[in-house]
C-alpha atoms as a PDB file:
ATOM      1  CA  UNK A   1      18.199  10.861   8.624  1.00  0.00           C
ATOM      2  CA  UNK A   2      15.040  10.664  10.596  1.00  0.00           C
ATOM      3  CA  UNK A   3      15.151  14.208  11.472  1.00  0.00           C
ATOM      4  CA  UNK A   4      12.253  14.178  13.870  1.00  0.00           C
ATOM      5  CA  UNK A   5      14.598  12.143  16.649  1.00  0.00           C
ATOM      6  CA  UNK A   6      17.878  14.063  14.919  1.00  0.00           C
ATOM      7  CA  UNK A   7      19.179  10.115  14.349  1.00  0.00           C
ATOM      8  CA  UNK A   8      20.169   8.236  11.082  1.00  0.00           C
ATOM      9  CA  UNK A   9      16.845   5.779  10.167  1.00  0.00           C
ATOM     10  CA  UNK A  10      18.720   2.795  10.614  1.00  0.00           C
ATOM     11  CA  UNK A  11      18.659   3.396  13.906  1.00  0.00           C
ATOM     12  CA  UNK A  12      14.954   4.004  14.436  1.00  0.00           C
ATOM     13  CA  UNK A  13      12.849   1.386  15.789  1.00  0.00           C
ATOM     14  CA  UNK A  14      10.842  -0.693  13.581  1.00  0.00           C
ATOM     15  CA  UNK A  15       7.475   0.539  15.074  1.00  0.00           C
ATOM     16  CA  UNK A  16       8.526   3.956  14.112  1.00  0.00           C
ATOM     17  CA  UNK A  17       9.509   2.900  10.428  1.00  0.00           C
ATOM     18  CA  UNK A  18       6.319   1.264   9.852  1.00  0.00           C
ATOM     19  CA  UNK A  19       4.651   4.648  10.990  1.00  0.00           C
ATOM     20  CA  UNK A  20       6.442   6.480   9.029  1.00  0.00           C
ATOM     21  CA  UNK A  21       5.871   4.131   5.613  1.00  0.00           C
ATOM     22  CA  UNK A  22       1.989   3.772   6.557  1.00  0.00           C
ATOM     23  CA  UNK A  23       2.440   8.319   6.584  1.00  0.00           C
ATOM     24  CA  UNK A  24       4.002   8.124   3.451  1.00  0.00           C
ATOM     25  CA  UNK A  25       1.700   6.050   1.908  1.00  0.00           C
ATOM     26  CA  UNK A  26      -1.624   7.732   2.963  1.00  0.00           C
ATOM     27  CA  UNK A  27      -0.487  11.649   2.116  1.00  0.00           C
ATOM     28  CA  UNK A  28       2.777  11.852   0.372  1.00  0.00           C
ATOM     29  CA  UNK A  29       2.232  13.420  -2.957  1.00  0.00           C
ATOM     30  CA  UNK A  30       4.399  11.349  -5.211  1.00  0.00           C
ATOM     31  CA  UNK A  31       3.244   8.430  -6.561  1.00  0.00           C
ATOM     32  CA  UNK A  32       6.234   6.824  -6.570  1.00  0.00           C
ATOM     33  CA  UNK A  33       7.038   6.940  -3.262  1.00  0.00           C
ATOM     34  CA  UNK A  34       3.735   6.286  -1.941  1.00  0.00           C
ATOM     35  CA  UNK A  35       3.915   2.752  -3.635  1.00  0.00           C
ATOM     36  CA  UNK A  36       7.700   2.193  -2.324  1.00  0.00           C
ATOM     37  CA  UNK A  37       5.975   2.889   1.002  1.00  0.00           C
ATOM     38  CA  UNK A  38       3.330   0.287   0.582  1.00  0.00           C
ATOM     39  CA  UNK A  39       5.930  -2.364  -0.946  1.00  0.00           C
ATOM     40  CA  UNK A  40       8.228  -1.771   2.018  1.00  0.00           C
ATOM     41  CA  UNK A  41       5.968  -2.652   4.529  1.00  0.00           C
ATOM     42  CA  UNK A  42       5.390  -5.797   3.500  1.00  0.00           C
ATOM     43  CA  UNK A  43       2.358  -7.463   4.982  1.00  0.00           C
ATOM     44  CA  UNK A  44       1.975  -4.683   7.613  1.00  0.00           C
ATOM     45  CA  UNK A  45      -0.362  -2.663   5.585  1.00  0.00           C
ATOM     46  CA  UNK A  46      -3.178  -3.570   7.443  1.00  0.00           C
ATOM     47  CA  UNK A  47      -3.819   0.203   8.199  1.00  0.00           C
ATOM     48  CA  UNK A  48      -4.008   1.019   4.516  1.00  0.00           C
ATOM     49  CA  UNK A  49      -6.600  -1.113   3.078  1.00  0.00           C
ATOM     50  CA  UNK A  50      -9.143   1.451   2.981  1.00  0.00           C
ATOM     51  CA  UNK A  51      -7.463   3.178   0.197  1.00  0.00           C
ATOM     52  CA  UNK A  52      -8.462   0.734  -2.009  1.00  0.00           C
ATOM     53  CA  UNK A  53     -11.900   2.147  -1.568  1.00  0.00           C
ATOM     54  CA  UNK A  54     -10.732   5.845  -2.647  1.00  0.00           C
ATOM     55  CA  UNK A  55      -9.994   7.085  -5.896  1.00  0.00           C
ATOM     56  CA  UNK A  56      -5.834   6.918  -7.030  1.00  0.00           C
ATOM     57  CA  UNK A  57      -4.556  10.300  -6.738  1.00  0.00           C
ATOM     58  CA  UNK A  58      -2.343   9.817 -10.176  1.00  0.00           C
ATOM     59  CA  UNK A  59      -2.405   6.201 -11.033  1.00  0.00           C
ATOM     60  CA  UNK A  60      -3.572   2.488 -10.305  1.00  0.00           C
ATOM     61  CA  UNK A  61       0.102   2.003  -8.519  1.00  0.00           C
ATOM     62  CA  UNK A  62      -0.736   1.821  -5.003  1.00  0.00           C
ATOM     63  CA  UNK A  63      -4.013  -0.145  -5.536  1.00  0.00           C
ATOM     64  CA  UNK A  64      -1.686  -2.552  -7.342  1.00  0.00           C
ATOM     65  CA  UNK A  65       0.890  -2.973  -4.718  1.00  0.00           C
ATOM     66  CA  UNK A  66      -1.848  -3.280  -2.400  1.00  0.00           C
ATOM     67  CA  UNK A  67      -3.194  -6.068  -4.033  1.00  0.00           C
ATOM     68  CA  UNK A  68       0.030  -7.621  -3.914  1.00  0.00           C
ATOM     69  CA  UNK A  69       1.124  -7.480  -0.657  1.00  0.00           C
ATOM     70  CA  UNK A  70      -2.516  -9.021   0.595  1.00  0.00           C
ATOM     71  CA  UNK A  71      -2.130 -12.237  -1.989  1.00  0.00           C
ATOM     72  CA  UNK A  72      -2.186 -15.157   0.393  1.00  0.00           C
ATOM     73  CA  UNK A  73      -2.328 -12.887   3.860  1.00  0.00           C
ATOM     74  CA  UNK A  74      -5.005 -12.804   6.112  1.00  0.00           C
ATOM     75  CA  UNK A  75      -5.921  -9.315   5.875  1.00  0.00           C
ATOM     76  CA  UNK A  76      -9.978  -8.273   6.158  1.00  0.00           C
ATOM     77  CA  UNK A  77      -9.787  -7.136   2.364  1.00  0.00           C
ATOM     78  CA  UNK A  78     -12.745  -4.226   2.656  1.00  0.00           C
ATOM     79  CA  UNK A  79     -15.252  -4.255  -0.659  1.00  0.00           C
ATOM     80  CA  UNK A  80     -13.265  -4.277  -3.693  1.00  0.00           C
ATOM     81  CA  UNK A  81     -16.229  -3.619  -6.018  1.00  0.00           C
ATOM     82  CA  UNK A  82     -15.054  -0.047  -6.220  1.00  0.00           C
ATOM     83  CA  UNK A  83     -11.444  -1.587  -8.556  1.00  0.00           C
ATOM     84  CA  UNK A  84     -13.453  -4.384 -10.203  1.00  0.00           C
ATOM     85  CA  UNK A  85     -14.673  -2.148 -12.103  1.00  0.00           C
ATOM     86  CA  UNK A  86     -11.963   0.005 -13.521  1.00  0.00           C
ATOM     87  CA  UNK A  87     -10.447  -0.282 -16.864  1.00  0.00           C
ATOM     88  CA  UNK A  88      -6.979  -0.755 -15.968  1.00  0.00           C
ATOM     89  CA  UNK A  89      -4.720  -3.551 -17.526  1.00  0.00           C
ATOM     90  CA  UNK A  90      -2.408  -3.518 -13.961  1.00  0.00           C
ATOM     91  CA  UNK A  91      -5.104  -3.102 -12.012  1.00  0.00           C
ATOM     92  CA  UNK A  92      -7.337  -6.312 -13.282  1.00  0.00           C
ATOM     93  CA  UNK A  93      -3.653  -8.467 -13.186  1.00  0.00           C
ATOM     94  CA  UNK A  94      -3.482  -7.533  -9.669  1.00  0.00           C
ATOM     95  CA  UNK A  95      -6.834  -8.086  -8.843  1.00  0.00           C
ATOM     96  CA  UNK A  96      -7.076 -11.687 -10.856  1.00  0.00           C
ATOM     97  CA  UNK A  97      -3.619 -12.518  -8.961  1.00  0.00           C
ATOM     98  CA  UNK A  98      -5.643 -11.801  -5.278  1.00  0.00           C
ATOM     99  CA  UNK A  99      -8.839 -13.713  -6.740  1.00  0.00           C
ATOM    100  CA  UNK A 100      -6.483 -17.041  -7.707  1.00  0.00           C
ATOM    101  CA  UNK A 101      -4.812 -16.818  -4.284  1.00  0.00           C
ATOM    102  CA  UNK A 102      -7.507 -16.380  -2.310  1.00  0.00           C
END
């Protein structure tokens, strides 16, 4: 239920959805959800990219799915000197995946 319009989601507009996912994936607390959010919106994550600049606030997950989802796009990736250089098995796939795509 999308409770801010009192309507099911399925009925709210795409624009809204993405708003919502982008929301979820900047503040929600749960890690888990916060990388369903980013894998949901696809190549529309544009307005996310500058977490991969910030510090995970539980795990590598988001960074990951970030990665993903800008393999073969044409986002403007921001530095990514910041995850180069953490010691995380996931987190160098993801980034060797973007490198061999790019």
């Amino acid at each position: 239920m999308d409770r801010s319009r009192g309507r099911p989601a399925r009925a709210t507009p795409p624009g809204d959805l993405d708003d919502r996912l982008i929301d979820l994936a900047r503040t929600d607390l749960r890690e888990n959800i916060r990388a369903e959010a980013v894998s949901r919106l696809g190549d529309r994550i544009e307005p996310l990219l500058s977490l991969l600049s910030e510090p995970p606030l539980v795990t590598w997950a988001v960074h990951t799915r970030l990665l993903d989802a800008c393999r073969g796009g044409r986002q403007h990736m921001p530095g990514l000197t910041p995850v180069r250089d953490v010691d995380n098995l996931h987190l160098a796939r993801a980034l060797a995946d973007f490198d061999a795509q790019a």
